[in-house]
C-alpha atoms as a PDB file:
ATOM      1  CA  UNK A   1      13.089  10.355  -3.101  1.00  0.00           C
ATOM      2  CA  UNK A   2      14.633   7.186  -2.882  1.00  0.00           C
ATOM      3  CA  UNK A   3      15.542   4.659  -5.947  1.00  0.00           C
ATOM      4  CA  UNK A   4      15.113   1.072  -5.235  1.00  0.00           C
ATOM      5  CA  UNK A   5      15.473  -0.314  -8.427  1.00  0.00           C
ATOM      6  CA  UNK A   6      16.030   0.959 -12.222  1.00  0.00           C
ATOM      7  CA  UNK A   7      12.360   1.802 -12.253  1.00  0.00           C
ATOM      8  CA  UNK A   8      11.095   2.155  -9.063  1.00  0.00           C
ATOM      9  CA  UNK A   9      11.118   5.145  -6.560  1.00  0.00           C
ATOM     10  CA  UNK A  10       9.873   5.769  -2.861  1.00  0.00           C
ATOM     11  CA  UNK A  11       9.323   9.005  -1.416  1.00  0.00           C
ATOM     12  CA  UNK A  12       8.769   9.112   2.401  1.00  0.00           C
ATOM     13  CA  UNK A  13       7.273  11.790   3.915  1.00  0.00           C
ATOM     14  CA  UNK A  14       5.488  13.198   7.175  1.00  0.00           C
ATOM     15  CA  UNK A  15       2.082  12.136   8.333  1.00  0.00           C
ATOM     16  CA  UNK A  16       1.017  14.014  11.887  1.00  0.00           C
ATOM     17  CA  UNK A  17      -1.617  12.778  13.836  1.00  0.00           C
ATOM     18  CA  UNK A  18      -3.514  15.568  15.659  1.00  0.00           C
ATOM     19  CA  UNK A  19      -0.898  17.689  14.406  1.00  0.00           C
ATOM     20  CA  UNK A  20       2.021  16.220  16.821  1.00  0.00           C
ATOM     21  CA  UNK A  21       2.275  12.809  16.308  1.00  0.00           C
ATOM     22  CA  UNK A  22       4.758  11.798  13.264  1.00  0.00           C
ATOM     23  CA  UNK A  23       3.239   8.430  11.630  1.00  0.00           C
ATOM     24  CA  UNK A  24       4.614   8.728   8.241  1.00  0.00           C
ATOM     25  CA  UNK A  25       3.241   7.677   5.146  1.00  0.00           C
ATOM     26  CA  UNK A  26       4.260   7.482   1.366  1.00  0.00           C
ATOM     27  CA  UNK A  27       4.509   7.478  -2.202  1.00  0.00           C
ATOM     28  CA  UNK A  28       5.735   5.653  -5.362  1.00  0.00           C
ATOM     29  CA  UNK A  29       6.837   6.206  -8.435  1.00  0.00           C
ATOM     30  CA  UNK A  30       6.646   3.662 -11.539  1.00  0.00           C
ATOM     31  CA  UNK A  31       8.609   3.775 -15.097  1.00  0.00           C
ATOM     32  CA  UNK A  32       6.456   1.484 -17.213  1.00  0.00           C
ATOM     33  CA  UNK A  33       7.711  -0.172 -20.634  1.00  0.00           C
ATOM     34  CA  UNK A  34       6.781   3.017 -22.691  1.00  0.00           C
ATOM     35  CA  UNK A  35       9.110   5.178 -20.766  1.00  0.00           C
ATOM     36  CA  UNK A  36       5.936   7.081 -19.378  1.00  0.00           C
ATOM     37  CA  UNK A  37       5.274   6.691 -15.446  1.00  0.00           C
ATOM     38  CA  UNK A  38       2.428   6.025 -12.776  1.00  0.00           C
ATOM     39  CA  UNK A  39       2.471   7.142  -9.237  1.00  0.00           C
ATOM     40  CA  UNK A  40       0.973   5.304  -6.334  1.00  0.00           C
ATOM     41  CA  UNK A  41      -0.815   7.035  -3.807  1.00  0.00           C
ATOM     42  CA  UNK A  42       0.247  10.481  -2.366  1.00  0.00           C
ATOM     43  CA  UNK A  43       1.807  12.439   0.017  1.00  0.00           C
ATOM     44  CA  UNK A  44       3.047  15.363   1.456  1.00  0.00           C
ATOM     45  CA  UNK A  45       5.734  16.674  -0.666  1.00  0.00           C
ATOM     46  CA  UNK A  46       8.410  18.674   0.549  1.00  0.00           C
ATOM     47  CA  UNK A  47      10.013  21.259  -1.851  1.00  0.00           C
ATOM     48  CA  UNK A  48      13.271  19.326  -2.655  1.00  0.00           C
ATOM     49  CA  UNK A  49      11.111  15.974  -2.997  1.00  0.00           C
ATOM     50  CA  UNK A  50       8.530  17.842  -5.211  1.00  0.00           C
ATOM     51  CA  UNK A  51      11.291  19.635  -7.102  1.00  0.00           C
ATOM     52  CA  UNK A  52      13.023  16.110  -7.689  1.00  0.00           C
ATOM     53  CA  UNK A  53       9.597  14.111  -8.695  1.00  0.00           C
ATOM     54  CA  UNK A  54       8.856  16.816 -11.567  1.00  0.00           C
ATOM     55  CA  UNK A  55      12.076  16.654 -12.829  1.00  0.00           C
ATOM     56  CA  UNK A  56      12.031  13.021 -13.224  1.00  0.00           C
ATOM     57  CA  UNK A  57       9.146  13.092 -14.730  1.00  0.00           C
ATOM     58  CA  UNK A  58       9.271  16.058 -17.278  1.00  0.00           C
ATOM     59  CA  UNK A  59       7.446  18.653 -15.069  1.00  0.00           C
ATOM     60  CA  UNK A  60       5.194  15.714 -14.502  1.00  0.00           C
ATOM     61  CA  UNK A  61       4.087  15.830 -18.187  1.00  0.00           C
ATOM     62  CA  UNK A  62       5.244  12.140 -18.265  1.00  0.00           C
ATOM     63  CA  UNK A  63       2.888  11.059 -15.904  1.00  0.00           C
ATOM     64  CA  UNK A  64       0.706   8.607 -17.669  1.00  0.00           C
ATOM     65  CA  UNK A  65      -1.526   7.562 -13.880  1.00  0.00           C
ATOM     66  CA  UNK A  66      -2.122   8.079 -10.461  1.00  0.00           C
ATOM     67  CA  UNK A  67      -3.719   5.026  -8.745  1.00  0.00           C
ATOM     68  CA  UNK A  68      -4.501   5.457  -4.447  1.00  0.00           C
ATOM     69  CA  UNK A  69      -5.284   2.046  -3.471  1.00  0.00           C
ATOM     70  CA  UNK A  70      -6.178   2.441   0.215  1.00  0.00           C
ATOM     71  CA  UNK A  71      -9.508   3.559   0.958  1.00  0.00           C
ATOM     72  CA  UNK A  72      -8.621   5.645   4.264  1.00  0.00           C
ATOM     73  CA  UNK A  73      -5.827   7.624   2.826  1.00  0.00           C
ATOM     74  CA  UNK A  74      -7.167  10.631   0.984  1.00  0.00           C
ATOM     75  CA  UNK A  75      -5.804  13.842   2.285  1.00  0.00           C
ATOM     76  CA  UNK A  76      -3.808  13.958  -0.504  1.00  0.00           C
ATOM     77  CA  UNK A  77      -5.602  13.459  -3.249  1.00  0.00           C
ATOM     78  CA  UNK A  78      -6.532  16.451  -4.468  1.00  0.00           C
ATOM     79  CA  UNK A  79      -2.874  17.992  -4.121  1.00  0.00           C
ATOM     80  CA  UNK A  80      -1.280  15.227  -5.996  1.00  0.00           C
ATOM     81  CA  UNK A  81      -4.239  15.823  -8.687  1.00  0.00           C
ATOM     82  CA  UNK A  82      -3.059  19.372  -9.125  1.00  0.00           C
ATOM     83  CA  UNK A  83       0.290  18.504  -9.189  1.00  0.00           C
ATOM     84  CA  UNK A  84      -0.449  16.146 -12.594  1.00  0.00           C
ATOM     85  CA  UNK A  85      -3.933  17.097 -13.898  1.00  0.00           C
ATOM     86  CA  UNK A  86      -3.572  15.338 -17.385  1.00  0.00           C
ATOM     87  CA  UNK A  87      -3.091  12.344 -15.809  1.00  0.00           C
ATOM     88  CA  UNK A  88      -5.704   8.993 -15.741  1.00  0.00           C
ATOM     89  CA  UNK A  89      -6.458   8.871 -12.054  1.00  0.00           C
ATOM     90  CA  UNK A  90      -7.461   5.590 -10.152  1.00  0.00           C
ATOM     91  CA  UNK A  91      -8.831   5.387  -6.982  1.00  0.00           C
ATOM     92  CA  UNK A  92     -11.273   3.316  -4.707  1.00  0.00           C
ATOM     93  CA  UNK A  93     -14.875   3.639  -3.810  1.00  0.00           C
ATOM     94  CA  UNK A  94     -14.345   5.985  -1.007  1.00  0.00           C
ATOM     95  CA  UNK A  95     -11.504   7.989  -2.808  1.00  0.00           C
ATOM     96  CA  UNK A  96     -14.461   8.973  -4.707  1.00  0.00           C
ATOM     97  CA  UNK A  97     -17.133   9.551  -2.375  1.00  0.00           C
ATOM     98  CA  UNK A  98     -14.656  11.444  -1.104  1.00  0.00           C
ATOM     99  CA  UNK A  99     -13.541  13.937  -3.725  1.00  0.00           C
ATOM    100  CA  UNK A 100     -16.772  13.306  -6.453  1.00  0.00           C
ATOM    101  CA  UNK A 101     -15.487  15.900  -8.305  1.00  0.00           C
ATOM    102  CA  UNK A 102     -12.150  14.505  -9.425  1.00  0.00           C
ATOM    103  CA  UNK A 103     -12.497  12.797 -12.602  1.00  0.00           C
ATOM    104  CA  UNK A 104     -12.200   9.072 -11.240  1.00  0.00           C
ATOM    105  CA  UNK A 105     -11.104   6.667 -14.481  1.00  0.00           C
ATOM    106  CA  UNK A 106     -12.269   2.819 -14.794  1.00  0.00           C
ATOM    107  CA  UNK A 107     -14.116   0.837 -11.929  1.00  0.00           C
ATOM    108  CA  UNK A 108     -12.537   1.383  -8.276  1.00  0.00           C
ATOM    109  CA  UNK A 109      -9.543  -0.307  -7.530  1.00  0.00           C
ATOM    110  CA  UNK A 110     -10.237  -2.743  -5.099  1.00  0.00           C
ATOM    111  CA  UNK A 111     -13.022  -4.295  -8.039  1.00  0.00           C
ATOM    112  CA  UNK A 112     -10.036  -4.637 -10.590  1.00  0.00           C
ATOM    113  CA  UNK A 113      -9.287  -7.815 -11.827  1.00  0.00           C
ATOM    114  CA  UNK A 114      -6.030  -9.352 -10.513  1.00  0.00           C
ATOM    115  CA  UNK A 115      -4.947 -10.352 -13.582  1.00  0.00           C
ATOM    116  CA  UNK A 116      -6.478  -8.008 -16.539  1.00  0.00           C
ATOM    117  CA  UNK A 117      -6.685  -4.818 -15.426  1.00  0.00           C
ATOM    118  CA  UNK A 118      -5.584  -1.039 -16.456  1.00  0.00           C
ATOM    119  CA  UNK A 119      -1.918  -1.420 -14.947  1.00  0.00           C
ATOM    120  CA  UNK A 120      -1.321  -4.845 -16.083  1.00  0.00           C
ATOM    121  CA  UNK A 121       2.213  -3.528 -17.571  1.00  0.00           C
ATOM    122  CA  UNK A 122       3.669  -3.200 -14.373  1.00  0.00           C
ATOM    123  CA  UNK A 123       1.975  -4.307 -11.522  1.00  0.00           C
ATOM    124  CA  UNK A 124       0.639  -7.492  -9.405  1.00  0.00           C
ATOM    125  CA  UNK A 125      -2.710  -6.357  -7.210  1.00  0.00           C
ATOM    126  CA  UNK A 126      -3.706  -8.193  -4.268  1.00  0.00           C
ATOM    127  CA  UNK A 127      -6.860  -7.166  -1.657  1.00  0.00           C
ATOM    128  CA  UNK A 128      -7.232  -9.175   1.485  1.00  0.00           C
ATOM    129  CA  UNK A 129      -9.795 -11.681   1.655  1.00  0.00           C
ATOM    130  CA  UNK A 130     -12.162 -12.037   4.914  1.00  0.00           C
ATOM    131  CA  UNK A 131     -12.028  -8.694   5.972  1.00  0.00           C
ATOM    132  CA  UNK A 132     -14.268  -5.625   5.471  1.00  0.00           C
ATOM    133  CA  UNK A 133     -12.695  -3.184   2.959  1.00  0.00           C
ATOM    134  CA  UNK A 134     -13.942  -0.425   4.549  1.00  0.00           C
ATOM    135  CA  UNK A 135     -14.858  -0.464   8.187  1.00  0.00           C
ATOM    136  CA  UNK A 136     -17.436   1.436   9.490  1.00  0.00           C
ATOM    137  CA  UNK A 137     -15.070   2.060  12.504  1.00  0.00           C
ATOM    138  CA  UNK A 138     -13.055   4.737  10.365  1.00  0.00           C
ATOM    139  CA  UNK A 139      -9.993   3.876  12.645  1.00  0.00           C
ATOM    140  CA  UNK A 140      -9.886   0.537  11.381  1.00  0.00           C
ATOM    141  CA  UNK A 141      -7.664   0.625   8.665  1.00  0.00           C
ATOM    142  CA  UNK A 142      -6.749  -3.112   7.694  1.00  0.00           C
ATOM    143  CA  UNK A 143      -7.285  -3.299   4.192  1.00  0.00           C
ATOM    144  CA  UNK A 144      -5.896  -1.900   1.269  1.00  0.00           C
ATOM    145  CA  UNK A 145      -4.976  -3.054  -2.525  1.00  0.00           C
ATOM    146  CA  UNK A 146      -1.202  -4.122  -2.198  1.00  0.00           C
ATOM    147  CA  UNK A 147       0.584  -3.204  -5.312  1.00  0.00           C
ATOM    148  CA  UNK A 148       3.714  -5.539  -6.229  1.00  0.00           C
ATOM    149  CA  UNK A 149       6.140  -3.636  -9.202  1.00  0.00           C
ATOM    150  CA  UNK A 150       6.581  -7.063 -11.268  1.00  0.00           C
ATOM    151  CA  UNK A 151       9.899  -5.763 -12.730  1.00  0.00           C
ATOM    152  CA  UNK A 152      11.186  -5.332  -9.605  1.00  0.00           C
ATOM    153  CA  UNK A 153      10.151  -7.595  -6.704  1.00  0.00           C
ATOM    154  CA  UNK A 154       8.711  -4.697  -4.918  1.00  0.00           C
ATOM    155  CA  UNK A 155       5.516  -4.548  -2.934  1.00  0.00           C
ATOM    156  CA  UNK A 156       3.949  -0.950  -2.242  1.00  0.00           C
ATOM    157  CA  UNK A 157       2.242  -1.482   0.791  1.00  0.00           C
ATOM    158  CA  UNK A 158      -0.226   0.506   2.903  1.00  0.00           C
ATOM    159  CA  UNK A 159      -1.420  -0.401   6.593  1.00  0.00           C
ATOM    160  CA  UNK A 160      -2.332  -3.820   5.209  1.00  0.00           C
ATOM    161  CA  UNK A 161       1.645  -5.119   6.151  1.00  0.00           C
ATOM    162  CA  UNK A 162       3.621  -3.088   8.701  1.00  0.00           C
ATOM    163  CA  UNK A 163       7.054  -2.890   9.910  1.00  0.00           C
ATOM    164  CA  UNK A 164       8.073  -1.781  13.118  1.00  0.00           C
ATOM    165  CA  UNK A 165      10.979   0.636  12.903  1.00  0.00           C
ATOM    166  CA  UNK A 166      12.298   3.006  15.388  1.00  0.00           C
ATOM    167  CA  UNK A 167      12.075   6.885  14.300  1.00  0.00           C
ATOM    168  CA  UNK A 168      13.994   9.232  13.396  1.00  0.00           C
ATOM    169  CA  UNK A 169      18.059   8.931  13.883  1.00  0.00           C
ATOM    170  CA  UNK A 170      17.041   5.731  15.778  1.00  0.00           C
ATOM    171  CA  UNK A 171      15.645   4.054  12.821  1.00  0.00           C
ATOM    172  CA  UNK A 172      19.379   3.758  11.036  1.00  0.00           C
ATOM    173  CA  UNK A 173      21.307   2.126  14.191  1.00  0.00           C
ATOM    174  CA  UNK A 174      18.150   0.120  15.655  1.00  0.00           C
ATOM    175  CA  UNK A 175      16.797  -3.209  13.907  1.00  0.00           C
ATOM    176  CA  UNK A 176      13.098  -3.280  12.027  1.00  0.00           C
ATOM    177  CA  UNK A 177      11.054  -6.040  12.989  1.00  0.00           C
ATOM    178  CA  UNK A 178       9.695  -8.354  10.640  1.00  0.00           C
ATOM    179  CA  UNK A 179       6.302  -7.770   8.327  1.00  0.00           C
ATOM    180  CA  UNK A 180       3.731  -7.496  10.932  1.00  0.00           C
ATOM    181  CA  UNK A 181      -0.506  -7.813  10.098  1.00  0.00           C
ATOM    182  CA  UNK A 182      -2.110  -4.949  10.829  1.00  0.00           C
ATOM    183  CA  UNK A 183      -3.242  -4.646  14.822  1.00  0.00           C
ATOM    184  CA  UNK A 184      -6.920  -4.008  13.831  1.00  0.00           C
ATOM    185  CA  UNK A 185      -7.754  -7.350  12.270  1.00  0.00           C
ATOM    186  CA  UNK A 186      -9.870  -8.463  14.566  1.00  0.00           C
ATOM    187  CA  UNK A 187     -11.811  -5.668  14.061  1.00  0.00           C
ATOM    188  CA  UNK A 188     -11.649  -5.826  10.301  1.00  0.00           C
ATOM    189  CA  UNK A 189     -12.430  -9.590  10.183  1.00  0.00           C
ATOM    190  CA  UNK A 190     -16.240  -9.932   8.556  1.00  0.00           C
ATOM    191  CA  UNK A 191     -18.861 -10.568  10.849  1.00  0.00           C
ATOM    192  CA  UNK A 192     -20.009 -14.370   9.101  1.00  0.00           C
ATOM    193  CA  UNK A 193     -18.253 -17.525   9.319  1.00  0.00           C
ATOM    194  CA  UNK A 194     -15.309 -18.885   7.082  1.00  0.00           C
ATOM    195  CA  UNK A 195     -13.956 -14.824   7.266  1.00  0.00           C
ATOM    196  CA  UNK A 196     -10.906 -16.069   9.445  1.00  0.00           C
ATOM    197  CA  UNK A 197     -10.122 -19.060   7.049  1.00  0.00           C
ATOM    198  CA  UNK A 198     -10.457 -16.300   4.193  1.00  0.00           C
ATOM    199  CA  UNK A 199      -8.028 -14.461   5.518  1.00  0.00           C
ATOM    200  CA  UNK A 200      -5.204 -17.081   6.277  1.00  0.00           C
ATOM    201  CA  UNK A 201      -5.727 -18.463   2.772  1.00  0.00           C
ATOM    202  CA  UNK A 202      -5.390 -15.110   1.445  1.00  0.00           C
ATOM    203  CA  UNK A 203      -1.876 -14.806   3.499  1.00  0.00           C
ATOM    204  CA  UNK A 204      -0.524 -17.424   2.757  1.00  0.00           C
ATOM    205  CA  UNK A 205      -1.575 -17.324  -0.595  1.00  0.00           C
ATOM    206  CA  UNK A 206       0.249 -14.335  -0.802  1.00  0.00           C
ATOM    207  CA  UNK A 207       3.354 -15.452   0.751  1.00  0.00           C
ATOM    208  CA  UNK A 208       3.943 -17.725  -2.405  1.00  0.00           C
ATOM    209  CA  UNK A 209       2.691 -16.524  -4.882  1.00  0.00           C
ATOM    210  CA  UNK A 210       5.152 -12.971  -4.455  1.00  0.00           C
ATOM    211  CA  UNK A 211       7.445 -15.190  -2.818  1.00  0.00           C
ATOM    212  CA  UNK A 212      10.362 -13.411  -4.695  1.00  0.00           C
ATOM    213  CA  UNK A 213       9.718 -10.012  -3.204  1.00  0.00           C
ATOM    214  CA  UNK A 214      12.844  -7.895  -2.287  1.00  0.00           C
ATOM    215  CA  UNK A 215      11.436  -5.168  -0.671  1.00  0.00           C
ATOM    216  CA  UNK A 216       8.465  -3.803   1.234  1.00  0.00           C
ATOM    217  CA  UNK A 217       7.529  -0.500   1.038  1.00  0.00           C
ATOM    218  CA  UNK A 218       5.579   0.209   4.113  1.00  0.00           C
ATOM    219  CA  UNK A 219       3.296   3.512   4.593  1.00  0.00           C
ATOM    220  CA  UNK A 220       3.570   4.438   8.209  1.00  0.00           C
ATOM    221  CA  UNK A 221       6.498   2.920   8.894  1.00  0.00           C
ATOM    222  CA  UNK A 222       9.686   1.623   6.808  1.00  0.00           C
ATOM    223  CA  UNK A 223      11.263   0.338   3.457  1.00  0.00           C
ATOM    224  CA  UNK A 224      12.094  -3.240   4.662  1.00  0.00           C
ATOM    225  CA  UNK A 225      14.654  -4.763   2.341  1.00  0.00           C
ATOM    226  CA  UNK A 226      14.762  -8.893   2.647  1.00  0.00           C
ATOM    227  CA  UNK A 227      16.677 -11.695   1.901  1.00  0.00           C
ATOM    228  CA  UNK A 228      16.228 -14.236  -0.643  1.00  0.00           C
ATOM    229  CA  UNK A 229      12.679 -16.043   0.802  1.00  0.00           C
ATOM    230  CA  UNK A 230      12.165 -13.917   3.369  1.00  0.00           C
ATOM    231  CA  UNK A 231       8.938 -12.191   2.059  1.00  0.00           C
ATOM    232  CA  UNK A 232       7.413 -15.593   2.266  1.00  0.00           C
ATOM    233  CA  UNK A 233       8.797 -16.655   5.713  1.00  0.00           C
ATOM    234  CA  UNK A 234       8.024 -13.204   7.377  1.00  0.00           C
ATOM    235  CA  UNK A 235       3.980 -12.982   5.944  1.00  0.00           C
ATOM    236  CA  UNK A 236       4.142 -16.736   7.344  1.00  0.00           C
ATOM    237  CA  UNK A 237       5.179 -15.840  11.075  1.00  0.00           C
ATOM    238  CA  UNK A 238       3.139 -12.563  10.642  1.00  0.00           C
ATOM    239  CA  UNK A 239       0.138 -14.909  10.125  1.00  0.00           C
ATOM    240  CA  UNK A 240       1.099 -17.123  13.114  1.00  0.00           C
ATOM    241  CA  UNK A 241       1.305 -14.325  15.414  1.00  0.00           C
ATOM    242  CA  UNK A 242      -2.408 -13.804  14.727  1.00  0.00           C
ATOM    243  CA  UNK A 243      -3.631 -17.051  15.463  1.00  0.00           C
ATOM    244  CA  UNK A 244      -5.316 -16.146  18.719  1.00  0.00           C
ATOM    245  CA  UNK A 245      -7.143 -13.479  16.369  1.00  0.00           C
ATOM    246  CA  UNK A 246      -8.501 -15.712  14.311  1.00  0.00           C
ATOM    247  CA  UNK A 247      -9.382 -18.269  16.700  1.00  0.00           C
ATOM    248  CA  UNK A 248     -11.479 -15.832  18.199  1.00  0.00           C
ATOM    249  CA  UNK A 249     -13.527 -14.786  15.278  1.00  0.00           C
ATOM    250  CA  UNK A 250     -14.071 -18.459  14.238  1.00  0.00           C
ATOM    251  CA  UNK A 251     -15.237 -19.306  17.824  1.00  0.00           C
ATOM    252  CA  UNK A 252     -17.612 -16.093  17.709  1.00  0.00           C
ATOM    253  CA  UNK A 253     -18.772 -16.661  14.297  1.00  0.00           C
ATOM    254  CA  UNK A 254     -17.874 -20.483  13.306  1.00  0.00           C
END
């Protein structure tokens, strides 16, 4: 478990694909202004990571919310349920078509309100505009709700933005790349015209309006820290090096 700022924590932990593969994926942990805490999404826990989480958070009595906020990742769910069952839980429409028989709080996530909404204390939301939130292609896995910790500059990320990083040992000596788009878009994009134009606004929309972000907590790949304006300049070129994407869709669809 890894502190990135006064209030913020990530915890990394393995994902295996077809039981072999190591993607990765992740978690985070949130102190809001009343001392109490919300977690985002969950994971695997190893002992020494689960032994640390309860401990900062009372035994995880001080858990005040869980919230997943991408549709596709749910094996998890239910553990990280048991792990703080008093807690308000938050999830999308599939987390609960998934597991109906959690007790699912408020509206699904992805139908919040950017602005008002039941984590307004601490967090920024963002969902991607011109693509399907969930694909009926279960492999594609483009969009998510991006979470931004206001105190902190810090954007919780999953599949939406990715960053290339070497595993393992490699990872420390060899350099990240910068925030890429997911490679599915094209696959993601809606099926009507304008989607591709929806989308770029949405990016670069995003680019300035958390233009001051610090870090980027990645699922399946890294923590990417930046300099001053780089959040902005890397969702820029990220958006550029889909162009031929969206040309595509807009000659397919108008």
């Amino acid at each position: 478990m890894q502190q990135l700022a006064k209030d913020f924590w990530n915890i990394r932990a393995p994902q295996r694909v077809a039981g072999i593969i190591n993607v990765g994926t992740h978690m985070s942990v949130v102190r809001r202004p009343n001392g109490r805490f919300v977690v985002v999404d969950g994971a695997p826990l190893g002992r020494g990571q689960r032994e640390a989480l309860l401990q900062l958070t009372a035994g995880g009595s001080e858990v005040e919310a869980v919230v997943h906020v991408h549709p596709f990742h749910t094996l998890h769910v239910e553990a990280t349920h048991r792990l703080f069952p008093s807690a308000l839980l938050y999830g999308t429409l599939r987390h609960r078509h998934v597991a109906p028989s959690l007790p699912w709080a408020e509206a699904p996530v992805e139908l919040w309100d950017h602005v008002h909404h039941p984590l307004q204390d601490v967090f920024d939301l963002s969902v991607p505009d011109g693509v399907d939130f969930v694909c009926l292609d279960e492999r594609v896995h483009v969009a998510s709700v991006l979470v931004r910790h206001r105190a902190s500059s810090i954007v919780h990320v999953d599949d939406t933005l990715n960053v290339m990083a070497a595993p393992g040992v490699l990872g420390r000596v060899l350099p990240q790349s910068g925030l890429r788009m997911h490679p599915m878009l094209g696959r993601a994009l809606g099926a009507h015209a304008g989607a591709a134009d929806a989308y770029a606004c949405w990016a670069r929309g995003l680019a300035a309006d958390w233009a001051d972000t610090r870090i980027v907590c990645a699922a399946h790949s890294a923590v990417r820290e930046l300099e001053p304006g780089g959040f902005s300049r890397e969702v820029l070129h990220a958006l550029e090096r889909v162009q031929r994407t969206l040309d595509r869709h807009r000659k397919r669809h108008g």
